[in-house]
N, C-alpha and C. Protein backbone atom coordinates (compact mmCIF):
# COMPACT_ATOMS: atom_id res chain seq x y z
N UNK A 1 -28.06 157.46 45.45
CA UNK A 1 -27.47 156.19 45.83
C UNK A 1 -28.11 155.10 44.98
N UNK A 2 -27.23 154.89 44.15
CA UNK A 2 -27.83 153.18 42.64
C UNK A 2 -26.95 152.31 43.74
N UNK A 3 -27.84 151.49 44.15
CA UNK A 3 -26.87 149.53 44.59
C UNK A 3 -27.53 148.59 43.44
N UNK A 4 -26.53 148.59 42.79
CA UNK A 4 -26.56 147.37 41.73
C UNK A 4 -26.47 145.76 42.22
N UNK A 5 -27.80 145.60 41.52
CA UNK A 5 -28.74 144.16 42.08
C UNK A 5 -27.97 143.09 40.81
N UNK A 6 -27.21 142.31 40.27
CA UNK A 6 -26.84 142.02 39.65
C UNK A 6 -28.47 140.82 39.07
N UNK A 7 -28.08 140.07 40.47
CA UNK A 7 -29.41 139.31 40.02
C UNK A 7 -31.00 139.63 39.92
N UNK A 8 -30.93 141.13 40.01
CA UNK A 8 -32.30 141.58 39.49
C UNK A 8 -31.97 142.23 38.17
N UNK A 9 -31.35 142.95 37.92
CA UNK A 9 -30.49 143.39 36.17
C UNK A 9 -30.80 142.19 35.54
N UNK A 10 -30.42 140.86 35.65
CA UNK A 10 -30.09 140.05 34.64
C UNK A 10 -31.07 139.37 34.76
N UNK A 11 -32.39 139.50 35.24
CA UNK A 11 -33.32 138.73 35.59
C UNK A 11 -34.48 139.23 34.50
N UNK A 12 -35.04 138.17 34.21
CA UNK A 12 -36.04 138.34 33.58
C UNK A 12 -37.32 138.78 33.90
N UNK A 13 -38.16 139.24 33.06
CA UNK A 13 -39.71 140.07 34.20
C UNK A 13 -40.27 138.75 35.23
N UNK A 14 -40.50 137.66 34.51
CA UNK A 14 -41.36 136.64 35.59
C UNK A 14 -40.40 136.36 36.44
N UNK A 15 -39.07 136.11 36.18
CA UNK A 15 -38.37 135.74 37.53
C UNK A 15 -38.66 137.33 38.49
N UNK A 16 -37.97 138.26 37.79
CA UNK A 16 -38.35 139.75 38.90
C UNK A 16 -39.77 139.64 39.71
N UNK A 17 -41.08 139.07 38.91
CA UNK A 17 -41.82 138.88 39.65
C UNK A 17 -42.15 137.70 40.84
N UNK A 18 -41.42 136.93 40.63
CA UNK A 18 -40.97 135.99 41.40
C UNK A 18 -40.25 136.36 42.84
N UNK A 19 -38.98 137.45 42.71
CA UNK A 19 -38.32 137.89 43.18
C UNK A 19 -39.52 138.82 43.95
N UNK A 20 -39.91 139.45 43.74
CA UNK A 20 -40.61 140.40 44.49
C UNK A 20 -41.48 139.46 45.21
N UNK A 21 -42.34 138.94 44.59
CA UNK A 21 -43.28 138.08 45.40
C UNK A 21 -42.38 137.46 46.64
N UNK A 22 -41.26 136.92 46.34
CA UNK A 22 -41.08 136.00 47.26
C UNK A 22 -40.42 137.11 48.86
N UNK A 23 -40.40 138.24 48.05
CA UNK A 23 -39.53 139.56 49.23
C UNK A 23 -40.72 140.52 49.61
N UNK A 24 -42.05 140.32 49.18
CA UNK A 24 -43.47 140.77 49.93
C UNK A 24 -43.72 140.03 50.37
N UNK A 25 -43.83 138.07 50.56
CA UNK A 25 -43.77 137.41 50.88
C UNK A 25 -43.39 136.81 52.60
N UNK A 26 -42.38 137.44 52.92
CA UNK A 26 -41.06 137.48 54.00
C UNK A 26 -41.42 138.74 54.47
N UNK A 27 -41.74 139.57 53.95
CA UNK A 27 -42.13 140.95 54.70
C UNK A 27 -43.37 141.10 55.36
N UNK A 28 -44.27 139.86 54.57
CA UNK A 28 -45.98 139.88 55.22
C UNK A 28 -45.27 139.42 56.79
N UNK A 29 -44.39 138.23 56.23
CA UNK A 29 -44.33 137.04 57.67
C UNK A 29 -43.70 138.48 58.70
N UNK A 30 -42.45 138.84 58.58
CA UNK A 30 -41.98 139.97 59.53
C UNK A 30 -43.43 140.61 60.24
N UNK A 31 -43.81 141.42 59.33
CA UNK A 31 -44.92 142.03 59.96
C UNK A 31 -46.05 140.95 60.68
N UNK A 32 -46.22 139.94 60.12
CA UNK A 32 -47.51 139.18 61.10
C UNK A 32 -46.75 139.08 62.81
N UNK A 33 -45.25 138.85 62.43
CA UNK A 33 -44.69 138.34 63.46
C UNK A 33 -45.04 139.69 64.48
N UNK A 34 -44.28 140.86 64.19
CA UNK A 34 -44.23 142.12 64.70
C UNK A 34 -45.56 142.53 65.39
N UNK A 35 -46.57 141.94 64.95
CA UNK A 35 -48.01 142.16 64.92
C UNK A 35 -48.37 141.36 66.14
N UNK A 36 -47.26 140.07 66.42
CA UNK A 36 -47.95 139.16 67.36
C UNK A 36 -47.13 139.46 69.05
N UNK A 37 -46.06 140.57 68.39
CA UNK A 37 -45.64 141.34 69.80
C UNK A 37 -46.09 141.94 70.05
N UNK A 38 -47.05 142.02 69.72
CA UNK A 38 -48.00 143.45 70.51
C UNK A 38 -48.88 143.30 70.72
N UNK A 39 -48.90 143.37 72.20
CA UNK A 39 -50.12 142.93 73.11
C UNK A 39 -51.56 143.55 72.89
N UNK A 40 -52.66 143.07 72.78
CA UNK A 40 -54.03 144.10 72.97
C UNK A 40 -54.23 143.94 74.45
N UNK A 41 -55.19 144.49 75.40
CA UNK A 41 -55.79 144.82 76.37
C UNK A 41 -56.21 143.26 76.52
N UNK A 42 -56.66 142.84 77.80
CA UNK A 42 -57.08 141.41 78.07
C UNK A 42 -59.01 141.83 76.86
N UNK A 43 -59.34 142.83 78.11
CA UNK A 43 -60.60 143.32 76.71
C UNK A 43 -60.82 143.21 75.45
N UNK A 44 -59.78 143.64 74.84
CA UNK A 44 -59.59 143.41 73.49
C UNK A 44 -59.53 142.24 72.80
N UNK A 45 -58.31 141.29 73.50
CA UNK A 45 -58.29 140.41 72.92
C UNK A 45 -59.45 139.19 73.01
N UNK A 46 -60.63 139.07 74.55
CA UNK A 46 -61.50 138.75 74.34
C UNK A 46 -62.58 138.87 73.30
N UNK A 47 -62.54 140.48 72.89
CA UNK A 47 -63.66 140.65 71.76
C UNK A 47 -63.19 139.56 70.50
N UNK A 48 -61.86 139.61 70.17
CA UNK A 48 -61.76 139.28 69.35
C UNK A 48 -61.71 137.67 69.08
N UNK A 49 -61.51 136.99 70.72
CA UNK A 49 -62.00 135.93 70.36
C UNK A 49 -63.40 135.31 70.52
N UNK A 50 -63.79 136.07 70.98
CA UNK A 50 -65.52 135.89 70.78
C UNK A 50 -66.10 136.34 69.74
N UNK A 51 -65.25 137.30 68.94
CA UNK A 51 -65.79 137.51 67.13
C UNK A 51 -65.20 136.46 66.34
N UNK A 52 -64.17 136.01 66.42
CA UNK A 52 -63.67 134.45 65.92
C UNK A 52 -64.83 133.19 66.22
N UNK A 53 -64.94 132.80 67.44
CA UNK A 53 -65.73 131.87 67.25
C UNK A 53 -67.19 132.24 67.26
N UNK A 54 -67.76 133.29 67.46
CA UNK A 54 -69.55 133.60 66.86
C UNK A 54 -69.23 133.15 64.82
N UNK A 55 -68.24 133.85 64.97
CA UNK A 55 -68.09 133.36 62.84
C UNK A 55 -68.06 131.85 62.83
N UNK A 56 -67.20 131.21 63.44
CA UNK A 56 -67.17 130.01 63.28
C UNK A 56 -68.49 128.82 63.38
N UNK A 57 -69.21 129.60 64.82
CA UNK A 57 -70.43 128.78 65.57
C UNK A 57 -71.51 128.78 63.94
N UNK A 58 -71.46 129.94 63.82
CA UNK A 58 -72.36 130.81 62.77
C UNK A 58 -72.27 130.15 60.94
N UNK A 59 -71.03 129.83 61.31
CA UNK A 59 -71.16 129.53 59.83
C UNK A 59 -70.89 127.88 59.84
N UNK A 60 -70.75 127.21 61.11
CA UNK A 60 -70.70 125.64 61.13
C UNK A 60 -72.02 125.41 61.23
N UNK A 61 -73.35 126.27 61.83
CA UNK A 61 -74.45 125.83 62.23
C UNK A 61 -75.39 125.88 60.40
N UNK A 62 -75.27 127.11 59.90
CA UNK A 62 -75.92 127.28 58.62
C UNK A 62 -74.85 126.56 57.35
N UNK A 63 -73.73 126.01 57.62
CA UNK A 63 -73.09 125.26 56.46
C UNK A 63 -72.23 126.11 55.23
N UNK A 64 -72.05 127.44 56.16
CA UNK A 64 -71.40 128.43 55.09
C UNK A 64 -70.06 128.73 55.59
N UNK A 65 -69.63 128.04 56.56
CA UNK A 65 -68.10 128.80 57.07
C UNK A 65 -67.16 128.66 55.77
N UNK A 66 -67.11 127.79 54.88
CA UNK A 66 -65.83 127.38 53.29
C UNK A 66 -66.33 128.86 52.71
N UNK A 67 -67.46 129.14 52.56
CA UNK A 67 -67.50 130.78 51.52
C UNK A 67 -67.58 131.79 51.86
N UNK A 68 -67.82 131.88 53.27
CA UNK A 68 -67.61 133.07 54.52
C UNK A 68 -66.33 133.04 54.37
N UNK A 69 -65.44 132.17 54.69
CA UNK A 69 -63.72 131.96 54.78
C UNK A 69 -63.46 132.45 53.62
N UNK A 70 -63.87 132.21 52.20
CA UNK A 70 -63.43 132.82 51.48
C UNK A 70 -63.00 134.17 51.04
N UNK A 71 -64.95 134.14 51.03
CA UNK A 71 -65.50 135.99 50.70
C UNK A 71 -64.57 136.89 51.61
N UNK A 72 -64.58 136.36 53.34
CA UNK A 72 -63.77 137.48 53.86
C UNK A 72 -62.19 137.39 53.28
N UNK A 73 -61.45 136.66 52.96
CA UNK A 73 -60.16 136.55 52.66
C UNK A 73 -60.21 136.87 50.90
N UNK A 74 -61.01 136.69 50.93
CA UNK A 74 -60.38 136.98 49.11
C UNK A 74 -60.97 138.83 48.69
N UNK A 75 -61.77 139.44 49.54
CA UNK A 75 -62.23 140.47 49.41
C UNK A 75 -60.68 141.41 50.12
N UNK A 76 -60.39 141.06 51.02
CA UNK A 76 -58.98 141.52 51.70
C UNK A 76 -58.27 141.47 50.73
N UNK A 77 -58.18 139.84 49.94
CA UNK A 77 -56.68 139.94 49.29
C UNK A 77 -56.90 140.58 47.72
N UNK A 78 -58.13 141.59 47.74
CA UNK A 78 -58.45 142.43 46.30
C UNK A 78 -58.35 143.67 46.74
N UNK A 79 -58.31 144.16 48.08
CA UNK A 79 -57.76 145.08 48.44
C UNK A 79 -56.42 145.45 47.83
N UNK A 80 -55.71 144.40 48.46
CA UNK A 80 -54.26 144.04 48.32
C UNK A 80 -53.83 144.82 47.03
N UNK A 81 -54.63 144.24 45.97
CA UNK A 81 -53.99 144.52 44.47
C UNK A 81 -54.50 146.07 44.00
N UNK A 82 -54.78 146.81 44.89
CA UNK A 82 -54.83 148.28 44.63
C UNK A 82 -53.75 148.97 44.37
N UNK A 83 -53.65 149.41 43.03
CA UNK A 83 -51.69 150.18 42.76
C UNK A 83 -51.54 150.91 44.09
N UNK A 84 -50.65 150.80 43.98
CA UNK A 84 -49.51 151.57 44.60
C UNK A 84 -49.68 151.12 46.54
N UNK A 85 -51.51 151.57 46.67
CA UNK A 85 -51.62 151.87 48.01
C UNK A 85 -52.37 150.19 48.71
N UNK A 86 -52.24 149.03 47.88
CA UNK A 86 -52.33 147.70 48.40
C UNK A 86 -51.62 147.35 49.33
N UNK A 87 -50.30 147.57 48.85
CA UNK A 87 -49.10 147.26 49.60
C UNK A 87 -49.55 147.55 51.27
N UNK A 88 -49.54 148.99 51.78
CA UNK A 88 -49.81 149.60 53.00
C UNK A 88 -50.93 148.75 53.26
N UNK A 89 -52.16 148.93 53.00
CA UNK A 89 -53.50 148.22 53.21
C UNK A 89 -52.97 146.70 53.70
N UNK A 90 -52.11 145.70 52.56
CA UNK A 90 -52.00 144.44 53.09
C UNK A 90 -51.17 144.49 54.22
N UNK A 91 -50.15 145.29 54.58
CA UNK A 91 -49.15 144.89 55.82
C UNK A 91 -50.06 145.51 57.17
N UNK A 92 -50.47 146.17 56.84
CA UNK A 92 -51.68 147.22 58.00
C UNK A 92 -52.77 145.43 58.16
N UNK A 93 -53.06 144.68 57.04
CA UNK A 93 -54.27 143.71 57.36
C UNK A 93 -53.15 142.57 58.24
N UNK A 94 -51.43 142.18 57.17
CA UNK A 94 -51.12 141.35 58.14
C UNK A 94 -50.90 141.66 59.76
N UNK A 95 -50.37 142.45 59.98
CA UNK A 95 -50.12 143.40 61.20
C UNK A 95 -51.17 143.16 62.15
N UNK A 96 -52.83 143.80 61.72
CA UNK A 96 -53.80 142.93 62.18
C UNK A 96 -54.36 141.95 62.94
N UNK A 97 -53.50 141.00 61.48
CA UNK A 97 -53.69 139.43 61.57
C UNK A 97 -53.15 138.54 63.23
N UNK A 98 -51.58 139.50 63.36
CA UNK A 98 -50.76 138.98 64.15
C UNK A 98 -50.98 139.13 65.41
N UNK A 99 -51.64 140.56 65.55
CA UNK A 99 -52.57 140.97 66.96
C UNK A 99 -53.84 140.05 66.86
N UNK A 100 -54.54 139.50 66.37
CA UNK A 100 -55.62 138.88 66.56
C UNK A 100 -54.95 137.24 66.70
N UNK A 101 -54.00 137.04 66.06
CA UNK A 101 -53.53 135.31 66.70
C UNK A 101 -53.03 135.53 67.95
N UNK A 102 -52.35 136.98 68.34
CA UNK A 102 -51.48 136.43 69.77
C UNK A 102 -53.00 136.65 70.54
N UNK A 103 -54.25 137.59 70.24
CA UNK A 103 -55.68 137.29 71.69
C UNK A 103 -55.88 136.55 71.55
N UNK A 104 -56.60 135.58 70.42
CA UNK A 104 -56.57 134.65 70.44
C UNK A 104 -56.21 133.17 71.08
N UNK A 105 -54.23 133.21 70.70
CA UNK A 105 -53.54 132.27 71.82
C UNK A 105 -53.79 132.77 73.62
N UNK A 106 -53.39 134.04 73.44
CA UNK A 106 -53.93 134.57 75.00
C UNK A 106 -54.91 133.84 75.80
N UNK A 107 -56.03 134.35 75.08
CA UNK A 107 -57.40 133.79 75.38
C UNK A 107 -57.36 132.55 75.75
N UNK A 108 -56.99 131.67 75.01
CA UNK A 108 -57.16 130.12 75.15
C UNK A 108 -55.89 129.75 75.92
N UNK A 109 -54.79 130.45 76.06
CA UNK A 109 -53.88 130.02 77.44
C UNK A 109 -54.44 130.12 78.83
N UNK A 110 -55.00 131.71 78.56
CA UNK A 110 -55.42 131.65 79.94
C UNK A 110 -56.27 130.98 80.37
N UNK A 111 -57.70 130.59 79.66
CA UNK A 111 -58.77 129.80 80.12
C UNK A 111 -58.12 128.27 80.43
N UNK A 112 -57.16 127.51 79.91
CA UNK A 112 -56.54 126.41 80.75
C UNK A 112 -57.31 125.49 79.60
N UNK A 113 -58.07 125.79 78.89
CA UNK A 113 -58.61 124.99 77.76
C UNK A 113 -57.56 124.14 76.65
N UNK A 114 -56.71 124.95 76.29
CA UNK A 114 -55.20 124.16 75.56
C UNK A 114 -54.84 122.84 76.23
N UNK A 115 -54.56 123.41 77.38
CA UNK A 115 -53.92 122.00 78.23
C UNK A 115 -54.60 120.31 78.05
N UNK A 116 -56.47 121.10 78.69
CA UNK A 116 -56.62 119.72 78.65
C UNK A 116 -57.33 119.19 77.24
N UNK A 117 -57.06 120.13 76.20
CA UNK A 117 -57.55 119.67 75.05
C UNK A 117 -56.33 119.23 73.98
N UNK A 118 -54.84 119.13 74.03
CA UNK A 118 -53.53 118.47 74.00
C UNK A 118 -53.92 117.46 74.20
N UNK A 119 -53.29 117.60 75.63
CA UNK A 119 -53.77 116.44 75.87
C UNK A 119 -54.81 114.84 75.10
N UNK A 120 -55.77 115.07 74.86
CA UNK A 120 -56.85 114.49 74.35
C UNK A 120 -56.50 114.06 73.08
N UNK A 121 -56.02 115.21 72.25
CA UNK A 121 -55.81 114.76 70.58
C UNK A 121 -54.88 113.45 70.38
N UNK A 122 -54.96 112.96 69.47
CA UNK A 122 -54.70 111.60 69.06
C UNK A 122 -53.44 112.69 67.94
N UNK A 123 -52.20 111.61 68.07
CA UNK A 123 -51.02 112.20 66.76
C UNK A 123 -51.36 112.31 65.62
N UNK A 124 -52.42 111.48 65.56
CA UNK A 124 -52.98 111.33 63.90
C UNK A 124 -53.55 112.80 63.56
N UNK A 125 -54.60 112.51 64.53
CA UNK A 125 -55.52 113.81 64.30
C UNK A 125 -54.50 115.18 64.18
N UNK A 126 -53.29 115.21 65.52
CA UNK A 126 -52.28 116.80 65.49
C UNK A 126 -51.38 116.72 64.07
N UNK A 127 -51.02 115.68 63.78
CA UNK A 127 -50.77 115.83 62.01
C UNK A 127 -51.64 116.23 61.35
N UNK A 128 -52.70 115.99 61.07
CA UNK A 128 -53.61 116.21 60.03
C UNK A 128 -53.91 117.93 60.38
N UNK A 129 -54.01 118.41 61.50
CA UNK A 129 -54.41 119.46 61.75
C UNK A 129 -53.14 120.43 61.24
N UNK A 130 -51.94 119.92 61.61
CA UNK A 130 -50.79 120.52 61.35
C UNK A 130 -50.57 120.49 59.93
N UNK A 131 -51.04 119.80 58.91
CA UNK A 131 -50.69 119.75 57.65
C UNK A 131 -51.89 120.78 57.09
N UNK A 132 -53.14 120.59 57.66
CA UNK A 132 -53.82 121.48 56.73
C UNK A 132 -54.02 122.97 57.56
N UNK A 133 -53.58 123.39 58.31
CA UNK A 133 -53.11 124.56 58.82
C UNK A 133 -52.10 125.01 58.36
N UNK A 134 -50.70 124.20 57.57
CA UNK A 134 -49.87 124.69 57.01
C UNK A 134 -50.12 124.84 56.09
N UNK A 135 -51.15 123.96 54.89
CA UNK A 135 -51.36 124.13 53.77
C UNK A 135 -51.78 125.70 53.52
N UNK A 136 -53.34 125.84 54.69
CA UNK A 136 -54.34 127.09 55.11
C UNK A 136 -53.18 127.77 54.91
N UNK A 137 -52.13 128.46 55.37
CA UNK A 137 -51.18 129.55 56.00
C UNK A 137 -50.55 129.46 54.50
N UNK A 138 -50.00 128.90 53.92
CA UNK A 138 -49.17 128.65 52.57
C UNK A 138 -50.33 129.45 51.80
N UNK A 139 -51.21 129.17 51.63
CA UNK A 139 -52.76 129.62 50.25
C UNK A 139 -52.96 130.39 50.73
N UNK A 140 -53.12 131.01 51.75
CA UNK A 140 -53.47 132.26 52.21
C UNK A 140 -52.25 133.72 52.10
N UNK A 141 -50.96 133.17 52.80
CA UNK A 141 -50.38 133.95 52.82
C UNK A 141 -49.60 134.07 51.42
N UNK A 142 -49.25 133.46 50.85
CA UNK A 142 -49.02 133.27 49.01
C UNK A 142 -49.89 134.04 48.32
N UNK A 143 -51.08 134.47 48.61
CA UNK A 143 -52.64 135.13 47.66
C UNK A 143 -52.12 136.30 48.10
N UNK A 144 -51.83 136.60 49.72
CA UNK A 144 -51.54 138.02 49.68
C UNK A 144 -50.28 138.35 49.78
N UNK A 145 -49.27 137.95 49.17
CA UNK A 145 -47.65 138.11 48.80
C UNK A 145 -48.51 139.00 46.61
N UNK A 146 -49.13 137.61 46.41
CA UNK A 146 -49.18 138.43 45.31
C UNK A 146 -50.00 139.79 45.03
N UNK A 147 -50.83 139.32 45.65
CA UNK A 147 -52.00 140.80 46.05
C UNK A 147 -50.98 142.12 46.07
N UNK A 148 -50.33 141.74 47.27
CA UNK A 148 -49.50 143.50 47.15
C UNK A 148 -48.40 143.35 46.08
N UNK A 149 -47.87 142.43 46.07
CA UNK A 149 -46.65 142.63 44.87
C UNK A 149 -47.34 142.65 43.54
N UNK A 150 -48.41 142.62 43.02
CA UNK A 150 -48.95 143.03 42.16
C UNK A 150 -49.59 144.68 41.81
N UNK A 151 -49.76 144.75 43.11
CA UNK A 151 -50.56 146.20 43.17
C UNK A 151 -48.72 147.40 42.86
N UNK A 152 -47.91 147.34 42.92
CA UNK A 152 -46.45 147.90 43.03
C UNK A 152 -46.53 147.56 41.08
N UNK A 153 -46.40 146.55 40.59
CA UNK A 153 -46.69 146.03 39.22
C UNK A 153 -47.43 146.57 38.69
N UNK A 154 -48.89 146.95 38.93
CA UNK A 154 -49.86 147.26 38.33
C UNK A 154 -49.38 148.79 38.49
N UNK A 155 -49.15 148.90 39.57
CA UNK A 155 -48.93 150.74 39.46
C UNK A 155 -47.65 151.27 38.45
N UNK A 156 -46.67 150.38 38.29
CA UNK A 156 -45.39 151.05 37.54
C UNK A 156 -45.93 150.84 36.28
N UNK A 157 -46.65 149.63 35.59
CA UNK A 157 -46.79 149.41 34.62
C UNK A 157 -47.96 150.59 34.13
N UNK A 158 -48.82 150.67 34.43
CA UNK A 158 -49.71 151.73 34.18
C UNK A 158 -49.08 152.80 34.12
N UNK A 159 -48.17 153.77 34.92
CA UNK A 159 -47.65 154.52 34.84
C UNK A 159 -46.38 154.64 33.36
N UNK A 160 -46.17 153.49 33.44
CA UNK A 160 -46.01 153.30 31.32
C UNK A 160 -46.36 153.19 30.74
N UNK A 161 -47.93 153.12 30.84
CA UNK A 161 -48.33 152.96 29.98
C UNK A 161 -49.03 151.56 29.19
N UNK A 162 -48.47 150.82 30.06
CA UNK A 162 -48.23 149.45 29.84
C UNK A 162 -49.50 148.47 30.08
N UNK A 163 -50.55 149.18 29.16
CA UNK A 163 -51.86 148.39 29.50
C UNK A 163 -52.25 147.06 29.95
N UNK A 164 -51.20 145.76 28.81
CA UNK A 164 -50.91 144.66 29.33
C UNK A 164 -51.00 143.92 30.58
N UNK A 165 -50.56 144.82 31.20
CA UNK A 165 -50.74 144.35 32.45
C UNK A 165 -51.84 144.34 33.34
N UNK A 166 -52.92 144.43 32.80
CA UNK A 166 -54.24 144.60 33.52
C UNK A 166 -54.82 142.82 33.40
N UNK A 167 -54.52 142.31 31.55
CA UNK A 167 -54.43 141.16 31.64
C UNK A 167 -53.78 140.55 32.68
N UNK A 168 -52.60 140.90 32.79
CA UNK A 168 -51.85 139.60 33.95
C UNK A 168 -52.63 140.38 35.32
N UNK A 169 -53.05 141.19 35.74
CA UNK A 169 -53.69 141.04 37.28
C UNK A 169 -54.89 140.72 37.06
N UNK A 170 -55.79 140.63 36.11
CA UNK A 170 -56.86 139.40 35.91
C UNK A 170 -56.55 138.07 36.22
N UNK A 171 -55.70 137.47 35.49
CA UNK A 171 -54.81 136.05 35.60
C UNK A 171 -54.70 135.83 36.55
N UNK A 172 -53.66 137.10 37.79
CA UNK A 172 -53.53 136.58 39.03
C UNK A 172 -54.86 136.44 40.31
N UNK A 173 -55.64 137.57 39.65
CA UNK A 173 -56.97 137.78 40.67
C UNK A 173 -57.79 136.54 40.54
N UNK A 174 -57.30 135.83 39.20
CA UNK A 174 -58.19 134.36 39.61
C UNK A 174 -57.26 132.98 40.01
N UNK A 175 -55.91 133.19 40.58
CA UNK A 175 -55.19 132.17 40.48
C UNK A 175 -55.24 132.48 42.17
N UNK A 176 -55.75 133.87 42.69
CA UNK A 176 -55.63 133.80 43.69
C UNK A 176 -57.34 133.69 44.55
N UNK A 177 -58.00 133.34 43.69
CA UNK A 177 -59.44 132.95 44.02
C UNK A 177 -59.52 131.36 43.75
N UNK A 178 -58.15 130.90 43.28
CA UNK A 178 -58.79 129.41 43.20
C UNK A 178 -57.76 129.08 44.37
N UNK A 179 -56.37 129.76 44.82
CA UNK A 179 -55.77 129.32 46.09
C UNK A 179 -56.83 129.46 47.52
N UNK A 180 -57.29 131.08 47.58
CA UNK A 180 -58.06 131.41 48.77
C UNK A 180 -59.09 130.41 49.07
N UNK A 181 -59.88 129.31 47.50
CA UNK A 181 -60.78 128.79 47.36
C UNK A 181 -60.39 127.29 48.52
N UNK A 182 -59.06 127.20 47.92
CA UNK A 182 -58.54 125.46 48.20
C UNK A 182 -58.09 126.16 49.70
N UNK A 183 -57.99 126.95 50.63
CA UNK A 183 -57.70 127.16 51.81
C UNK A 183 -58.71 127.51 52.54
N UNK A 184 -59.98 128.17 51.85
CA UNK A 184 -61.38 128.12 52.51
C UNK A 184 -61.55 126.30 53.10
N UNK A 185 -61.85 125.75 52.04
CA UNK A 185 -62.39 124.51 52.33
C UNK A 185 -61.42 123.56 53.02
N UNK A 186 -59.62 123.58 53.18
CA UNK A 186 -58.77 123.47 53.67
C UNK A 186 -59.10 123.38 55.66
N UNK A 187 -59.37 125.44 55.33
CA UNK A 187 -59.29 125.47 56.94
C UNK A 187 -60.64 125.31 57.81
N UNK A 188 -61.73 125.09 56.81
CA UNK A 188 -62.82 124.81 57.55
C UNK A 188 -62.86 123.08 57.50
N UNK A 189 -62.58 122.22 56.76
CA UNK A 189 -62.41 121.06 57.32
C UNK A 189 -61.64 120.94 58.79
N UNK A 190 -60.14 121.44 58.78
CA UNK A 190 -59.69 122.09 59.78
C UNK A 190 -60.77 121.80 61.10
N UNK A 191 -60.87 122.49 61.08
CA UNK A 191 -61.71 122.82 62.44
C UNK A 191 -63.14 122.31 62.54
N UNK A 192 -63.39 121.54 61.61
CA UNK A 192 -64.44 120.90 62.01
C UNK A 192 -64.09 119.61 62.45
N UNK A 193 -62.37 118.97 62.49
CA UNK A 193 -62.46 117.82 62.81
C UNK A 193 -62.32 117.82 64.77
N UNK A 194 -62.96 116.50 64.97
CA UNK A 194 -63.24 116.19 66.27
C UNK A 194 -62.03 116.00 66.94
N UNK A 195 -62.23 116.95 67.74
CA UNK A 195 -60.59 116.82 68.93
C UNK A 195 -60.57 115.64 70.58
């Protein structure tokens, strides 16, 4: 079975890579989503928000949460760019991801803490939080769109032979250390501002 892609035929390699990125891209989000239907144990999802904020307490008290944020996210998103078997690794990390935001929200619904901390925030402040949480989510999830759609790249091209291409996943492994970089320091401002 050939289904002829007209606009991938007539497409050029950077747009194709474009194209892919932007369709690993949409597939991370599916899976984070898929990830956030599925419940953990009330247990579970406590551990995990008490391993969220010990990182946070931990790295606001010694002044390292921007390169902790990094190191852990940019070491993930070099996973990512492993031929062939990145791909699995990144949707298995977003998947993850999506179970650890819904304990997370859990957690903090049930404790009644949301409510009266809404409440409190000033519009200014829920913009600002909302813009650099979107920015955070954009740099983050963009690093690992290319991460795996590179690792699919790196594997066909090698398999031709096509040494070249080791240059361009250099290129990208640092275009995606200077995004992960600007969303480290992004999402730890984030959360250090006063609610």
């Amino acid at each position: 079975m050939n289904i002829e892609l007209p606009f991938w035929r007539n497409a050029s390699p950077k747009r194709k890579r474009i194209y892919s990125t932007a369709f690993i891209f949409v597939l991370a989000l599916l899976v984070v989503f898929i990830g956030v239907l599925v419940p953990l144990s009330p247990q579970e999802e406590q551990l995990v928000n008490n391993q969220v904020n010990q990182t946070l307490i931990q790295g606001q008290a010694s002044n390292s949460l921007a390169p902790s944020i990094f190191l852990n996210n940019f070491l993930l998103c070099l996973a990512m760019f492993i031929p062939l078997a990145g791909l699995p690794v990144g949707l298995f990390i977003m998947f993850s991801s999506g179970q650890a935001f819904r304990a997370i929200f859990d957690v903090v619904t049930a404790s009644g803490v949301s409510n009266a901390s809404v409440q409190n925030i000033q519009p200014s402040t829920a913009v600002l939080l909302l813009v650099a949480f979107g920015l955070t989510f954009i740099f983050e999830f963009v690093s690992y769109a290319i991460g795996m759609t590179e690792s699919i790249w790196l594997f066909r091209r090698l398999t031709q032979r096509r040494w070249d291409e080791l240059k361009i996943t250099a290129i990208l492994i640092g275009v995606v250390a200077l995004l992960l970089t600007l969303g480290a320091i992004v999402e730890t401002w984030a959360v250090s501002l006063p609610l």
